[in-house]
Protein backbone atom coordinates (compact mmCIF):
# COMPACT_ATOMS: atom_id res chain seq x y z
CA UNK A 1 -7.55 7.52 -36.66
CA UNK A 2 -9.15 4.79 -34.57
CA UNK A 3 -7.46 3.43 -32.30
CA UNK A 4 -5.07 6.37 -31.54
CA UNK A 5 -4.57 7.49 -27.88
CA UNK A 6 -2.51 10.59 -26.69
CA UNK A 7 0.81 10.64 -26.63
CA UNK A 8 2.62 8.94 -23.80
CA UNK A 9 -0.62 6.83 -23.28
CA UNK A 10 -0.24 2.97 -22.79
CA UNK A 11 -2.74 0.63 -23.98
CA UNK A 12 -4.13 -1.43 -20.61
CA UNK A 13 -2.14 -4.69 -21.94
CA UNK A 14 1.03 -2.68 -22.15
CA UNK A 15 0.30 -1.08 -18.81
CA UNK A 16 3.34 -1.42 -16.56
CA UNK A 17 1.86 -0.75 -13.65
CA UNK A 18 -1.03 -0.60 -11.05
CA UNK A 19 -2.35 1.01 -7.61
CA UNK A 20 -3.31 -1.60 -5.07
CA UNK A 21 -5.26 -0.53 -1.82
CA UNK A 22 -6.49 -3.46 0.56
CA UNK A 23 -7.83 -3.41 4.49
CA UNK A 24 -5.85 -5.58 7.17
CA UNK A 25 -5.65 -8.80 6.97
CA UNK A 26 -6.51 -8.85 3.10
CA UNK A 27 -3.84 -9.23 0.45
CA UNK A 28 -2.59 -11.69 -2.82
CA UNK A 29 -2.30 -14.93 -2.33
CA UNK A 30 1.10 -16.71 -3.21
CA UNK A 31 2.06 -16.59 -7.03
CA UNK A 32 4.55 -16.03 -9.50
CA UNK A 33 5.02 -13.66 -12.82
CA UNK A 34 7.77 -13.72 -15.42
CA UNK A 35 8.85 -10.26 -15.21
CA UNK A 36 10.49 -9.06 -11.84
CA UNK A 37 8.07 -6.86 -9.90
CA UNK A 38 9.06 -3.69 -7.95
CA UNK A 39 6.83 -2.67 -4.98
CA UNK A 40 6.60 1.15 -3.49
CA UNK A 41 4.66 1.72 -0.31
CA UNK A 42 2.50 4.37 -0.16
CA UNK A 43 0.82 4.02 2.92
CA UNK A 44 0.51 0.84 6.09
CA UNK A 45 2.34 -1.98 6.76
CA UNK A 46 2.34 -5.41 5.32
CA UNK A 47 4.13 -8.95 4.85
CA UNK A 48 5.89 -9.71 1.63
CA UNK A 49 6.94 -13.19 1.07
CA UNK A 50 9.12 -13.91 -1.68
CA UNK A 51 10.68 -17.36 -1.66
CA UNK A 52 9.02 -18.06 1.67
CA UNK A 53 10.89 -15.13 3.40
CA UNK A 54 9.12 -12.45 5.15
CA UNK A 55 9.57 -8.98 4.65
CA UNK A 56 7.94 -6.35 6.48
CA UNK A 57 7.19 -3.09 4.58
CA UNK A 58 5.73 0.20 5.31
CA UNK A 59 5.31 3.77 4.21
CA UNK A 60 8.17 4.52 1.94
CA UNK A 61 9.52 1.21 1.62
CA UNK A 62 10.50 -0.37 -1.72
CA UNK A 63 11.03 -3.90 -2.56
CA UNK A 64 11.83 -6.39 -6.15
CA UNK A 65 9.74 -9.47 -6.14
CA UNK A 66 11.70 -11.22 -8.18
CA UNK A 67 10.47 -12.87 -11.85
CA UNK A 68 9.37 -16.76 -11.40
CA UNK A 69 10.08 -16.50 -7.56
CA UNK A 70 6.78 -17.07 -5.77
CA UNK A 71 5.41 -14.24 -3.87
CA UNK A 72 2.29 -12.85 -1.48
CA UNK A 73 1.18 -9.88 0.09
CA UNK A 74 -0.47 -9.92 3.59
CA UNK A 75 -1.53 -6.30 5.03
CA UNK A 76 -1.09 -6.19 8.59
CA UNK A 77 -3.20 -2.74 8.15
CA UNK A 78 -4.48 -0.63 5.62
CA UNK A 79 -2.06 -0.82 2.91
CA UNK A 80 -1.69 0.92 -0.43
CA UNK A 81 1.25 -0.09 -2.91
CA UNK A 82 1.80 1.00 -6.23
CA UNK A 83 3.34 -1.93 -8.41
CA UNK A 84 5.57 -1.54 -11.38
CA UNK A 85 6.45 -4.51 -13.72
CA UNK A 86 9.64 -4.62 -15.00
CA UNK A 87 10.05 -5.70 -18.38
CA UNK A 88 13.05 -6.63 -19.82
C-alpha cells in the first residue's frame, strides 16, 4: 500500500534520533527543545552547556540535556555524537 515502510521503520518526523559530526570549534548554538535530550559520544571532545554550566565530554561519555533547559554544543575537536530524543 502507499505509504507503507518496513517494519521497525520510523517515518523522519517520528525519528528519535540523529548522528551529528562537526570540526573544532564548530557546534549548536544555545537553544531549547521540549523533550529531554540524551547525548552519546562517539568520538572528540566538546563543551556542553546546559543551564549555563559547562560540561566537558569525550569518547564514551553520555549526558541528558534536559527538556526546556537551554543548551549548546562547542567541539573543542572533531566531535561526533549521536542524539536521542526522549519522548515522554
Amino acid at each position: 500500500m502507499a505509504g507503507d515502510s518496513a517494519p521497525g521503520h520510523r517515518q523522519a518526523d517520528e525519528a528519535p534520533g540523529d548522528a551529528f559530526a562537526f570540526d573544532a570549534g564548530q557546534g549548536l548554538s544555545e537553544h531549547t527543545v521540549p523533550f529531554d535530550a540524551l547525548v552519546c559520544v562517539c568520538d572528540g571532545e566538546a563543551e556542553i552547556i546546559i543551564d549555563g554550566a559547562a560540561h566537558n565530554v569525550s569518547n564514551g561519555n553520555a549526558i541528558i540535556m534536559p527538556a526546556n533547559h537551554p543548551h549548546a554544543v562547542n567541539a573543542k575537536q572533531r566531535f561526533k555524537m549521536l542524539l536521542v530524543m526522549i519522548r515522554k
